[in-house]
Protein backbone atom coordinates (compact mmCIF):
# COMPACT_ATOMS: atom_id res chain seq x y z
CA UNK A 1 23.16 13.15 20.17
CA UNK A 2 26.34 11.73 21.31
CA UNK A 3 26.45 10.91 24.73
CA UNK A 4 29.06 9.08 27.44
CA UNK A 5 30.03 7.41 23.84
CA UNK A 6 27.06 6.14 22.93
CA UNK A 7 23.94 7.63 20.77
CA UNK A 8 20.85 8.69 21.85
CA UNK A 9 18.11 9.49 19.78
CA UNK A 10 15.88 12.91 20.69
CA UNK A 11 12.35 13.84 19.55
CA UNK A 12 12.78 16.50 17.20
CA UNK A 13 11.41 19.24 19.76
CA UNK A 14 13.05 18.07 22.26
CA UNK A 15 16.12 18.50 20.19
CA UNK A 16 15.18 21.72 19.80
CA UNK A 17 14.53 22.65 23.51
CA UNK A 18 18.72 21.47 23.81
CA UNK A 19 19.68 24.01 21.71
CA UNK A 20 17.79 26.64 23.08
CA UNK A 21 19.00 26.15 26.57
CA UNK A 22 22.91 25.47 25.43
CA UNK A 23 22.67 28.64 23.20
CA UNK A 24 22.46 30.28 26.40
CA UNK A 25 24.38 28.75 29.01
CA UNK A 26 23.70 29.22 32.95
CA UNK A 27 21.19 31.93 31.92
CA UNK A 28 17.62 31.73 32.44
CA UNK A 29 15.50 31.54 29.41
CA UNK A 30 11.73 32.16 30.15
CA UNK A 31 9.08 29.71 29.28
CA UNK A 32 7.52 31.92 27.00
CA UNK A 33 11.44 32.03 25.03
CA UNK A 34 11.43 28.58 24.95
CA UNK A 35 7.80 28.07 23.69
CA UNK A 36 8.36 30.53 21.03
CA UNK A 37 11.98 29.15 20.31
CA UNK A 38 10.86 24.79 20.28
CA UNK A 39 7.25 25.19 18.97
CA UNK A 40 7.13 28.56 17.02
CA UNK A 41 3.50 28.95 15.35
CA UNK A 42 2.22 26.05 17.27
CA UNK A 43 -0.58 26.95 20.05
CA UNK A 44 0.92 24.42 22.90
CA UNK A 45 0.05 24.58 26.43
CA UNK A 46 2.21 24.84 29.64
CA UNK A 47 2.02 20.77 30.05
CA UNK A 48 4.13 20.48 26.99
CA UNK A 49 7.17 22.46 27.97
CA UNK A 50 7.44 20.26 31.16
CA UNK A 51 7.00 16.79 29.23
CA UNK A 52 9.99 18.35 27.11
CA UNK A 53 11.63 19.08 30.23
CA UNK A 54 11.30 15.90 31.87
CA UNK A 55 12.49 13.79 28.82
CA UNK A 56 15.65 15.88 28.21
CA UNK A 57 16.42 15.83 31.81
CA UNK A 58 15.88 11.78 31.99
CA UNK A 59 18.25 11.46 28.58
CA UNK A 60 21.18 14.00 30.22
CA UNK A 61 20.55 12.43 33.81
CA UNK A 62 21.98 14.31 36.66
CA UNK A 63 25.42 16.05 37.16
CA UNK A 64 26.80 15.29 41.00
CA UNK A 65 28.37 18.65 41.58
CA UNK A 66 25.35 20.59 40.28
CA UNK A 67 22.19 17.84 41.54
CA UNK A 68 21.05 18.24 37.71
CA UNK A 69 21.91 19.44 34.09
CA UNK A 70 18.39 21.86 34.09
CA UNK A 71 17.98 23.89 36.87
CA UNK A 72 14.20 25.05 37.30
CA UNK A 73 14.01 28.43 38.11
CA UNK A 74 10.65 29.22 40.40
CA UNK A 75 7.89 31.61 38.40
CA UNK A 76 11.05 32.60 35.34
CA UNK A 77 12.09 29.14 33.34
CA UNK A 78 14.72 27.16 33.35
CA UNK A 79 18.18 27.35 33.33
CA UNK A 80 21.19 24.81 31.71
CA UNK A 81 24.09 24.83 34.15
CA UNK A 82 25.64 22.38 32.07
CA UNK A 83 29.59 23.36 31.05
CA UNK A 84 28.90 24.14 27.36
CA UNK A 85 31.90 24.41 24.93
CA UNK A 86 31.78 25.53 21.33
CA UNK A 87 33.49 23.22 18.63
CA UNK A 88 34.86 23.82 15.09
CA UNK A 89 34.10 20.22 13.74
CA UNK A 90 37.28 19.66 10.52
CA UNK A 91 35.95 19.58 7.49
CA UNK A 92 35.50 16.00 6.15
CA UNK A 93 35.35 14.80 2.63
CA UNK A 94 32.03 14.86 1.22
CA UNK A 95 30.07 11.41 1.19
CA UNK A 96 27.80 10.66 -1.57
CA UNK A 97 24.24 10.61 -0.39
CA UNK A 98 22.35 7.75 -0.39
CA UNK A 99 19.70 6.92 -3.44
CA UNK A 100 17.00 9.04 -2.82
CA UNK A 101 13.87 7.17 -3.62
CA UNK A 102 13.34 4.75 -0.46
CA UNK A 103 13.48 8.29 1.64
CA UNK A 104 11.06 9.64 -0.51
CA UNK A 105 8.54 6.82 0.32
CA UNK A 106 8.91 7.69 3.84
CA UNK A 107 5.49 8.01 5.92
CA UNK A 108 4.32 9.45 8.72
CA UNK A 109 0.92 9.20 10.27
CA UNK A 110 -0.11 11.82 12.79
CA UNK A 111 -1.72 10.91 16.00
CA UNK A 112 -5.53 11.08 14.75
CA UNK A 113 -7.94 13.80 16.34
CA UNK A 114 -9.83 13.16 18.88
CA UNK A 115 -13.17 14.79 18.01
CA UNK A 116 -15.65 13.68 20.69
CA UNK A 117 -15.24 10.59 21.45
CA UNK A 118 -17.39 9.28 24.57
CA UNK A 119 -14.75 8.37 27.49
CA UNK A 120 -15.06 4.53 26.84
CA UNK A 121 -13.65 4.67 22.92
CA UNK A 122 -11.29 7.29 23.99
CA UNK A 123 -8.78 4.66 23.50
CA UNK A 124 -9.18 4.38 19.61
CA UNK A 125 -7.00 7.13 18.32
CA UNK A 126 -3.91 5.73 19.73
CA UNK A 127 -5.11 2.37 19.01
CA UNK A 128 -5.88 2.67 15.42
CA UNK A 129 -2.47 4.84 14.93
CA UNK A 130 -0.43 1.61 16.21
CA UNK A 131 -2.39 -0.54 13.77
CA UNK A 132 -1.65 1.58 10.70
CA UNK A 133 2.33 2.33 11.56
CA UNK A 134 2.15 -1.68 11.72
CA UNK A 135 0.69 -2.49 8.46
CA UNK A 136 2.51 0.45 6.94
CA UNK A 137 5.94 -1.36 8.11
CA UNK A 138 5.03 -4.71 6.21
CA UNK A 139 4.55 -3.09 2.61
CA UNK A 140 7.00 -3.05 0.66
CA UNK A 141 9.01 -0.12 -0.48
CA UNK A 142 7.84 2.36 2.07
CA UNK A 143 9.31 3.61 5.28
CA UNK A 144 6.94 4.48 7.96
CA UNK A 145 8.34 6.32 11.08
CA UNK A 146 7.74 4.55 15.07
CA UNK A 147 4.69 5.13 16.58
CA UNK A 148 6.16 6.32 19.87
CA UNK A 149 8.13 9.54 18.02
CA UNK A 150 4.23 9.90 16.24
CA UNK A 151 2.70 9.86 19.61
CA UNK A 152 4.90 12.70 20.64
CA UNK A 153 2.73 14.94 18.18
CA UNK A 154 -0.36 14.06 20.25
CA UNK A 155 -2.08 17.26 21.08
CA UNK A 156 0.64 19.17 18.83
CA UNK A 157 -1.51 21.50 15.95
CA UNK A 158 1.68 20.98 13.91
CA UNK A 159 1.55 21.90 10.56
CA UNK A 160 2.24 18.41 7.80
CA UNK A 161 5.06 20.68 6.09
CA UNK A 162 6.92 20.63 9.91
CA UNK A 163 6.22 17.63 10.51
CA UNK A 164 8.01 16.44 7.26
CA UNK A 165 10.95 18.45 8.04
CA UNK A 166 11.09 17.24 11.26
CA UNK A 167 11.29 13.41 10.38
CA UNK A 168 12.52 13.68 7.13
CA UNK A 169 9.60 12.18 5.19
CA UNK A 170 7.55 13.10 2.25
CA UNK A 171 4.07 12.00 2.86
CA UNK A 172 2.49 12.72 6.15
CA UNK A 173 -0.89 11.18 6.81
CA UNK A 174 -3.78 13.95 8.99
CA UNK A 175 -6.78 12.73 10.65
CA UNK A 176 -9.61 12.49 13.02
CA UNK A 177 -11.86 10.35 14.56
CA UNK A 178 -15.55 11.22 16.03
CA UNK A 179 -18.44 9.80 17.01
CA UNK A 180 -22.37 10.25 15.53
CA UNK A 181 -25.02 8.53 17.75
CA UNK A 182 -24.15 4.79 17.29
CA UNK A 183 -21.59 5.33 14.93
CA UNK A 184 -17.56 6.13 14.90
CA UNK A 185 -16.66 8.46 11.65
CA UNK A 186 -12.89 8.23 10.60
CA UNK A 187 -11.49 11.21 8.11
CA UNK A 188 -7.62 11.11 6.84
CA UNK A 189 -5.73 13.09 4.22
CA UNK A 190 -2.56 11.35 2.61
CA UNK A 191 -0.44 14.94 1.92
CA UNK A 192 2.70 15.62 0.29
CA UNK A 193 4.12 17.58 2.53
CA UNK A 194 6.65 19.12 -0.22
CA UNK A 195 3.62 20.42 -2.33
CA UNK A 196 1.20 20.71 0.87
CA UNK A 197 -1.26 18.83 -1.77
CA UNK A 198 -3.92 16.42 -0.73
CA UNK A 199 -3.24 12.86 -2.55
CA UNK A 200 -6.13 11.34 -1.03
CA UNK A 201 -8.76 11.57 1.44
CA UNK A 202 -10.72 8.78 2.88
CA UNK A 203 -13.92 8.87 5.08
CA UNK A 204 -14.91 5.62 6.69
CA UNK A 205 -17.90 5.30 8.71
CA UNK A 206 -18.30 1.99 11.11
CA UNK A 207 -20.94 0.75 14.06
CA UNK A 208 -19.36 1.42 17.14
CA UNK A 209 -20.42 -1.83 18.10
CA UNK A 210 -18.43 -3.86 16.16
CA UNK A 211 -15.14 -1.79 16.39
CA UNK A 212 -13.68 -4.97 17.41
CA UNK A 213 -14.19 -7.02 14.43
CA UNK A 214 -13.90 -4.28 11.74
CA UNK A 215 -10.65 -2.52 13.29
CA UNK A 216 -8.64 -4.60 11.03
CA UNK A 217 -10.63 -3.89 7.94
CA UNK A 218 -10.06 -0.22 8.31
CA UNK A 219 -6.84 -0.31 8.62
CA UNK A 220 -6.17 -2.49 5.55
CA UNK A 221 -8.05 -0.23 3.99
CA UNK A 222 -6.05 3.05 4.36
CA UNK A 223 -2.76 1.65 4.01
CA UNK A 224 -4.02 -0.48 0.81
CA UNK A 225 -5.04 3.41 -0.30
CA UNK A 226 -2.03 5.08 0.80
CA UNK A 227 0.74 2.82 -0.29
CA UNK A 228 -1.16 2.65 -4.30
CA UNK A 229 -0.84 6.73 -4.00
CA UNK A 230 2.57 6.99 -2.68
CA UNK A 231 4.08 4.62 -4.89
CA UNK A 232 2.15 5.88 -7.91
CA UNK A 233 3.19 9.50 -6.85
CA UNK A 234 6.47 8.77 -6.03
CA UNK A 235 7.11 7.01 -9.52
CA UNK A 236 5.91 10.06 -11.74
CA UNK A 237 8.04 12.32 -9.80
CA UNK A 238 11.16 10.14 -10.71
CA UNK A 239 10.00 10.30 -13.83
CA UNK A 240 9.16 14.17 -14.18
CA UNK A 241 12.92 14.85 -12.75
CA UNK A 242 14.08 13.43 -15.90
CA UNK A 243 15.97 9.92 -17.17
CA UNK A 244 19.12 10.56 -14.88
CA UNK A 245 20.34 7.26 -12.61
CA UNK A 246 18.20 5.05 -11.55
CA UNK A 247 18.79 2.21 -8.97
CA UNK A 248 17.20 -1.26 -9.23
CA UNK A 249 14.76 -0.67 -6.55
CA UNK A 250 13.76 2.63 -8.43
CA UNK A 251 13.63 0.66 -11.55
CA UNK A 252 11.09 -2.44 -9.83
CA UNK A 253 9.13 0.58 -7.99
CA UNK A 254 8.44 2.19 -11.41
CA UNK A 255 7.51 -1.27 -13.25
CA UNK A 256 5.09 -1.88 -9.46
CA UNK A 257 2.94 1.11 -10.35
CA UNK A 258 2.15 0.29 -13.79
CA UNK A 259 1.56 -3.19 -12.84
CA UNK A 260 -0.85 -2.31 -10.02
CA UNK A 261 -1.57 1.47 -10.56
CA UNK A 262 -2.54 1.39 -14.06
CA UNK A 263 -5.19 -0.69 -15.87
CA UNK A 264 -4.08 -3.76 -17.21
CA UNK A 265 -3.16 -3.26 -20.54
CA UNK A 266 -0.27 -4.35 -23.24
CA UNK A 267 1.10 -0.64 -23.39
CA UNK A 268 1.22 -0.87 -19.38
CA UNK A 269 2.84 -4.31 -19.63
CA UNK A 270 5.25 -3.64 -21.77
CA UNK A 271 6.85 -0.31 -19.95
CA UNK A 272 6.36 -2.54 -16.72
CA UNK A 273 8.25 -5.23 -18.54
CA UNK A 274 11.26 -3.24 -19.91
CA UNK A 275 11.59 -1.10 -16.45
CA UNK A 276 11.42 -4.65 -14.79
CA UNK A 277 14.42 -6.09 -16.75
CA UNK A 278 16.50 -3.34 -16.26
CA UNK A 279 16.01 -3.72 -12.60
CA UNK A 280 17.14 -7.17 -12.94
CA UNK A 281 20.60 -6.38 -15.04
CA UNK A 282 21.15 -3.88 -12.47
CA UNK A 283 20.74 -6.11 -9.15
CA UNK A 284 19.65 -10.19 -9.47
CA UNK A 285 19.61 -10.08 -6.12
CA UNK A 286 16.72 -7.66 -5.59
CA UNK A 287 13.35 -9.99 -4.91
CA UNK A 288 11.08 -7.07 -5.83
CA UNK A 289 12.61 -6.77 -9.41
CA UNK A 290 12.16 -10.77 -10.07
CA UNK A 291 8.77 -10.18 -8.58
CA UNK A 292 7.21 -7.64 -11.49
CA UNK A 293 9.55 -9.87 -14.25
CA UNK A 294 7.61 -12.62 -13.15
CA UNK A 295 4.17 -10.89 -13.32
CA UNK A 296 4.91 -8.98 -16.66
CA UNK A 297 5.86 -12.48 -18.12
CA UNK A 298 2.40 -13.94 -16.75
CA UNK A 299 0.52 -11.06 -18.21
CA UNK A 300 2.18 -11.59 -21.60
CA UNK A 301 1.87 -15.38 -21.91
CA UNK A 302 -1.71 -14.83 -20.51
CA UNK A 303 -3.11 -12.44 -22.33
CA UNK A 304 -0.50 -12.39 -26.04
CA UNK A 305 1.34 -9.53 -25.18
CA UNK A 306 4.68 -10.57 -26.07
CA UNK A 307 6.90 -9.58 -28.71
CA UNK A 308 6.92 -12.08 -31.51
CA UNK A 309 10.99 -12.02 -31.11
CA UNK A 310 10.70 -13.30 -28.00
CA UNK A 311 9.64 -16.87 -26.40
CA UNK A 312 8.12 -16.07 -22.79
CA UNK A 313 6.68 -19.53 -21.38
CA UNK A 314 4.99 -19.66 -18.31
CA UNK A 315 7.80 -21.85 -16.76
CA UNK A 316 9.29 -19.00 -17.18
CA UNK A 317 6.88 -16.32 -14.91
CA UNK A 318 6.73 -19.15 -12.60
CA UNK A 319 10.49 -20.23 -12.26
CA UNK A 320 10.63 -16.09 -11.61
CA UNK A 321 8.14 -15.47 -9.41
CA UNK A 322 9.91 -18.50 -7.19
CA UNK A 323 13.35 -16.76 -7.26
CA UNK A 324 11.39 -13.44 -5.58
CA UNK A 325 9.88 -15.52 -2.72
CA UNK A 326 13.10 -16.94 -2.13
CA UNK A 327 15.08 -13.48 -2.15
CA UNK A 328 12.17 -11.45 -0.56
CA UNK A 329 9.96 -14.18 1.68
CA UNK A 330 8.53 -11.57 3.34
CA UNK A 331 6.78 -9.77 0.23
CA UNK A 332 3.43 -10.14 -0.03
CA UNK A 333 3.73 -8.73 -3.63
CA UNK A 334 6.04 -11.92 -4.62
CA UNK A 335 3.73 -14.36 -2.93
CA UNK A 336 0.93 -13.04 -4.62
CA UNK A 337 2.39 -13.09 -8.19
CA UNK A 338 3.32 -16.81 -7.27
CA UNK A 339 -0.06 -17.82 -6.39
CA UNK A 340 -1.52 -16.08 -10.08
CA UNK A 341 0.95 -18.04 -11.83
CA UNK A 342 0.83 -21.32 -10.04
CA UNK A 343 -3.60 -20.81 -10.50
CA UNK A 344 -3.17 -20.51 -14.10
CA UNK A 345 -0.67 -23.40 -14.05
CA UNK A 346 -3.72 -25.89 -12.38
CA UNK A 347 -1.62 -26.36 -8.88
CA UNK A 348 -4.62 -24.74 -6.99
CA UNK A 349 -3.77 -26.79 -3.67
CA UNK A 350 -0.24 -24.62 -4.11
CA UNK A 351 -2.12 -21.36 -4.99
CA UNK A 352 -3.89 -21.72 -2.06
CA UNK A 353 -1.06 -22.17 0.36
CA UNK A 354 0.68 -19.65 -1.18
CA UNK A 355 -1.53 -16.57 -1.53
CA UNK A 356 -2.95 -17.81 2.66
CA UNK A 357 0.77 -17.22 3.39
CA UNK A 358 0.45 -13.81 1.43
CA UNK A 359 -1.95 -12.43 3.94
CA UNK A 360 -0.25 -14.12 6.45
CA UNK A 361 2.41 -11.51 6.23
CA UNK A 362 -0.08 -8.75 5.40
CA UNK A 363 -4.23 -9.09 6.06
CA UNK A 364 -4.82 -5.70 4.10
CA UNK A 365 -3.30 -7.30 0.79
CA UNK A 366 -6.59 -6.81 -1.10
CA UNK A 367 -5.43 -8.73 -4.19
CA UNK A 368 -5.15 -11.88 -2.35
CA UNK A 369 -8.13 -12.07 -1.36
CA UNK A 370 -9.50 -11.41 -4.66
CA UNK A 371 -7.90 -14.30 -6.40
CA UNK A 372 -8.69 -16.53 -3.90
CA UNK A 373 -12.35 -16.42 -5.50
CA UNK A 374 -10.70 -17.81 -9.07
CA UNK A 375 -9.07 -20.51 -6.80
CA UNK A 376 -12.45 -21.60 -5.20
CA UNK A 377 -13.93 -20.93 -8.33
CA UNK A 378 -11.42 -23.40 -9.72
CA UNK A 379 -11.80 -25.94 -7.54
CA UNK A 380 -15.30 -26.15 -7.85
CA UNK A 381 -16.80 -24.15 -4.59
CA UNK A 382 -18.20 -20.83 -6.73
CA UNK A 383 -20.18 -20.01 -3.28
CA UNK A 384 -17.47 -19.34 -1.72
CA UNK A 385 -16.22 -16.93 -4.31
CA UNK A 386 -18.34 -13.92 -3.46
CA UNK A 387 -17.42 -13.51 0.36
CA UNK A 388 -13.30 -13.31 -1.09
CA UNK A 389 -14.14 -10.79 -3.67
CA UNK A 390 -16.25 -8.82 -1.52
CA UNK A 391 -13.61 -8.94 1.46
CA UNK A 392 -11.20 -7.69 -1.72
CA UNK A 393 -13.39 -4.61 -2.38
CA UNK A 394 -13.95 -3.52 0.91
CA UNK A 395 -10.21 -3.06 1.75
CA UNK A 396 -9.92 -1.52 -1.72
CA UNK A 397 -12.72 -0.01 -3.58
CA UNK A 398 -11.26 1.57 -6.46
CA UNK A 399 -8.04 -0.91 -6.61
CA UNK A 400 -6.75 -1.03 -10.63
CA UNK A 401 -6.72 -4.64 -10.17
CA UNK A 402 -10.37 -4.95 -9.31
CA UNK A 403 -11.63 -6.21 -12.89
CA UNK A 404 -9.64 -9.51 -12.07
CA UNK A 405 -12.27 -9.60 -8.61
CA UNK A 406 -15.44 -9.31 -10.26
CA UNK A 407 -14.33 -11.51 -12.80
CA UNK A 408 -14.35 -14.18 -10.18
CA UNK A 409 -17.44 -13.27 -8.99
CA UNK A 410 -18.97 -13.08 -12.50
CA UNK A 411 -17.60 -16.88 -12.83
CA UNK A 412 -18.66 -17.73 -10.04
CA UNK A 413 -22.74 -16.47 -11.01
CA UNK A 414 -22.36 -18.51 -13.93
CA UNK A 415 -21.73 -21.26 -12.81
CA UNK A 416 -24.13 -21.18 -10.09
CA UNK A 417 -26.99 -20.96 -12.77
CA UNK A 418 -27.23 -16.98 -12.23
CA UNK A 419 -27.53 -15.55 -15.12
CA UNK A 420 -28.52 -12.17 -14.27
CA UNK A 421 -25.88 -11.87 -11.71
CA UNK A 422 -23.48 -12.36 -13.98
CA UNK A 423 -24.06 -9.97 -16.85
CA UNK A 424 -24.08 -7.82 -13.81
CA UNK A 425 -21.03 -8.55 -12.22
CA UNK A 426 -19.12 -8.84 -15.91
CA UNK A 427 -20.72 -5.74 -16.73
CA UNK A 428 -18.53 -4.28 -13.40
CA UNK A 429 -15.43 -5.66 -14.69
CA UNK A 430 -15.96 -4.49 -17.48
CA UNK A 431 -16.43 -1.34 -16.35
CA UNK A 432 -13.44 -1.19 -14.04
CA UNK A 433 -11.06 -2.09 -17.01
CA UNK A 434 -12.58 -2.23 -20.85
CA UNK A 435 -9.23 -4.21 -21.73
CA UNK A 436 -9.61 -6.80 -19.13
CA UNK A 437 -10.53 -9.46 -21.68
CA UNK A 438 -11.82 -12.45 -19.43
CA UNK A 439 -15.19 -10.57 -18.26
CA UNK A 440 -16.63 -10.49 -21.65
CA UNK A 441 -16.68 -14.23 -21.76
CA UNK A 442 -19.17 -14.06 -18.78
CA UNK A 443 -20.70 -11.50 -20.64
CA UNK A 444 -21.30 -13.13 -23.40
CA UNK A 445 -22.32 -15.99 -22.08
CA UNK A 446 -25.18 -14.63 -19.65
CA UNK A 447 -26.56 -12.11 -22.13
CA UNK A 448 -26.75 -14.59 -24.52
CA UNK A 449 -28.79 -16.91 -21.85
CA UNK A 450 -31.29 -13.90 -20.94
CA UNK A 451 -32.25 -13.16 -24.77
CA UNK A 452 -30.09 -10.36 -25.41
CA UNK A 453 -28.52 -11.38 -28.33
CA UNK A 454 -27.64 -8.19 -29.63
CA UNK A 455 -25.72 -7.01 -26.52
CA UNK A 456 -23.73 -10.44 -27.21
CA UNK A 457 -22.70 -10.41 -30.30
CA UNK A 458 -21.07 -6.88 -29.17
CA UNK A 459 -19.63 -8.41 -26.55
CA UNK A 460 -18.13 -10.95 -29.00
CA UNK A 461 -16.87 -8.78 -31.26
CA UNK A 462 -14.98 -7.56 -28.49
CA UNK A 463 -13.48 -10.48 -27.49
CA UNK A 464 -11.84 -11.45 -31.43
CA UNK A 465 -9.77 -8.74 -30.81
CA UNK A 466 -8.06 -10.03 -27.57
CA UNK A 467 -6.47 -13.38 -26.86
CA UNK A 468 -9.25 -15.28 -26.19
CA UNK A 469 -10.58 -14.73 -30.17
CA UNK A 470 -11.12 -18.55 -30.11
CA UNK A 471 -12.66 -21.44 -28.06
CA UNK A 472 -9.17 -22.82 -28.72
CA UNK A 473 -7.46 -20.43 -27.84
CA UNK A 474 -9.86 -19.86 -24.43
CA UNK A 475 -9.56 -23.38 -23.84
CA UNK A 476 -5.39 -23.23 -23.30
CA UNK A 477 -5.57 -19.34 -20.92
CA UNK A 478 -8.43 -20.53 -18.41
CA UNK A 479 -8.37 -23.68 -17.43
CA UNK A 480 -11.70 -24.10 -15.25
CA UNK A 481 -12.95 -24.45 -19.59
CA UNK A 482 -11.35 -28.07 -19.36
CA UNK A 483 -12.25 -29.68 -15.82
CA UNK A 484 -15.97 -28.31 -14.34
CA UNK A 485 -18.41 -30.25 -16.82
CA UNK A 486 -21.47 -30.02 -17.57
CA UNK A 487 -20.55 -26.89 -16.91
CA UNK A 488 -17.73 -25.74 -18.87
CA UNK A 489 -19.26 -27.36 -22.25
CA UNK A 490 -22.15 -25.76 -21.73
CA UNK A 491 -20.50 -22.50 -21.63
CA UNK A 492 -18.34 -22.88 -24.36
CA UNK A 493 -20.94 -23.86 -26.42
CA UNK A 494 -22.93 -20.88 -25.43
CA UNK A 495 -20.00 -19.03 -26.31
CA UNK A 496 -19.64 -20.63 -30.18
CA UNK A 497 -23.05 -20.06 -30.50
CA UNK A 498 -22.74 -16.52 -29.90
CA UNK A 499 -20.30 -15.97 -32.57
CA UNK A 500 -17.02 -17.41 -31.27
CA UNK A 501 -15.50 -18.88 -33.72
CA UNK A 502 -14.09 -22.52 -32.37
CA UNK A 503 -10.44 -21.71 -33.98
């Protein structure tokens, strides 16, 4: 709303409420008119017309001939005694509208239900919405809307489909939070609002207790959850509406969800890769495109994915992933691709650093925390690899990148001596992604240890089909192989045993 030439901003209702009263100038217009007219098929109370009231009237100020812009009228409503004037606006030329796709990532997260709460944790709903719009602001390519307009919602039974028309989002998030005996219970459904269709719903129960030290954890939790849906749902509806223009951003979003939406695989890689290069022709100055270049290129080297034609190095992922940190520093996604490349590279002391600073910018970035077990795990401290992987699986249980975490974990087993941990672990990987090649060298490995010869020499067979087919050829992709002895001989040995042929 334009205003003594400046612009102010208005809730959506109380928007509405404007309108209603100008549409009618110096007449009265009832409560009940204005209830049905600003929050039609919502059950609202009295209290909410006069919060609507107040804020309008503090926005408009007051008028010194009249005392005030809304007259209240005693036991009948209120009344705008305003001067109101009708104007034909001149048709202007029409302006192209802006790329679509970051609006369609837009978020909002209703104020969550309070569903019994005892008086002393009655504070949590509001609490636990400022944490999520918070971490929902630091991942990258989603909007999420302020948590004051969200708090305007509170006690609102406002459907997600008005809500979305309202703020102009796609994806509204609906929840509630209770309490069972010594226990808090927290419910959400990620909905898009366009299709009213759940995406996801999560159900988190916590002690009460320790509210404190877990608050953080849940919240990483749901917005690890909800950005992995939006972005993968987001992506296949660009894609279902057909080849048509695509920006750059579009282009790196698509290539993101196959990268971390979509098990780990050379037909993933390679649509990744060629969406990724596009998005890099189209704008070299967009971090998040160098970003999933880099990461395809790592993959490839990695794991042999890359066309014959072509000569990918590593130099090349990380000389990449560097040019992404320094165009987006605050992208947790570039960081984190750095820190892969410069682990398989042997700068661990850098990986570190690098993938700390990741979570730095965003504690619910499960990945990080995940390959920080193959960086301990590297640098010879395999205890300290479970706590990471397990902190990685708590803020994302069913992330596509999980193989990668229990593959640290399964390392980490062996090397401690525990065999039967780390079939088990392996086994998980394995489990999580069949074409995730590096947890059937634990596999092998510990099955072969425990007597179970025939479940290793299936495991083997496995791995000649994938690029570690040789003890050569595991030697050059995983470097712990070449510096944790007795260790690593050991294993490798264990490994030609088994059937692995040495080139």
């Amino acid at each position: 709303m334009a205003l003594d030439g400046r612009t102010v901003k208005l809730q959506p209702r109380t928007m509405r409420l404007l309108v209603a009263l100008a549409e009618r100038p110096d007449e009265v217009c009832s409560s009940q008119d204005l209830h049905e007219r600003v929050w039609a098929g919502v059950v609202v109370t009295d209290q909410s017309l006069y919060q609507a009231i107040g804020e309008l009237r503090a926005v408009l100020k007051a008028d010194d001939a009249a005392g005030e812009f809304i007259a209240t009228v005693p036991r009948k409503g209120y009344r705008l005694v305003a001067p109101v004037r009708r104007v034909l606006l001149a048709a202007t030329p029409a302006v192209p509208s802006a790329p679509q796709a970051p609006a369609a990532r837009k978020v909002a997260v209703l104020p969550f239900r309070d569903l019994g709460l005892p008086q002393a944790l009655s504070f949590l709903p509001e609490t636990l919405l400022g944490g999520l719009v918070l971490e929902l602001s630091r991942q990258p390519g989603l909007t999420t809307i302020a948590r004051g307009t969200m708090l305007s919602y509170r006690g609102l039974q406002s459907s997600p489909r008005r809500v979305a028309e309202e703020l102009q989002v796609r994806y509204v998030v609906d929840g509630a939070i209770s309490a069972m005996g010594e226990r808090l219970s927290i419910s959400c459904d990620l909905i898009d609002a366009a299709g009213d269709a759940v995406l996801a719903s999560e159900s988190i129960d916590v002690p009460a207790a320790d509210w404190s030290d877990l608050a953080q954890r849940v919240v990483g939790r749901l917005v690890r959850v909800w950005r992995l849906e939006v972005l993968d749902h987001s992506a296949r509806q660009a894609v279902a509406g057909g080849p048509g223009h695509a920006d750059a951003l579009e282009l790196a979003m698509r290539a993101w969800v196959e990268l971390y939406c979509r098990p780990q695989n050379r037909e993933t890689n390679d649509r990744a890769w060629a969406w990724a290069a596009e998005a890099v022709r189209h704008d070299a100055s967009l971090g998040a495109a160098w970003n999933v270049l880099a990461f395809c290129e790592f993959r490839a080297v990695q794991y042999d994915w890359q066309d014959p034609r072509t000569d990918t190095r590593l130099a090349d992922a990380l000389a990449h992933a560097e040019r992404a940190t320094a165009l987006s520093p605050s992208d947790p996604d570039a960081h984190y691709t750095l820190g892969l490349v410069l682990l398989i590279s042997g700068d661990y002391v850098r990986a570190r650093a690098t993938l700390h600073h990741c979570l730095e910018i965003s504690t619910s970035y499960a990945p990080a925390w995940g390959l920080l077990a193959l960086v301990v795990n590297a640098e010879g401290h395999p205890e300290q690899a479970f706590e990471l992987a397990e902190r990685a699986l708590a803020l994302s249980p069913r992330e596509p990148l999980r193989a990668v975490w229990h593959w640290g974990e399964a390392c980490a087993a062996s090397m401690l001596g525990r065999e039967e941990e780390a079939l088990a672990y392996a086994a998980r990987g394995i489990a999580a992604n069949p074409d995730f090649p590096s947890c059937y060298l634990v596999a092998v490995v510990a099955a072969r240890r425990l007597g179970r010869h025939v479940e290793a020499a299936r495991f083997v067979s496995v791995l000649q089909t994938t690029a570690f087919r040789s003890i050569e050829r595991v030697r050059q992709r995983v470097n712990a192989f070449s510096q944790h002895e007795p260790w690593a001989s050991a294993f490798l040995a264990d490994l030609h045993a088994a059937g692995l042929p040495e080139r």
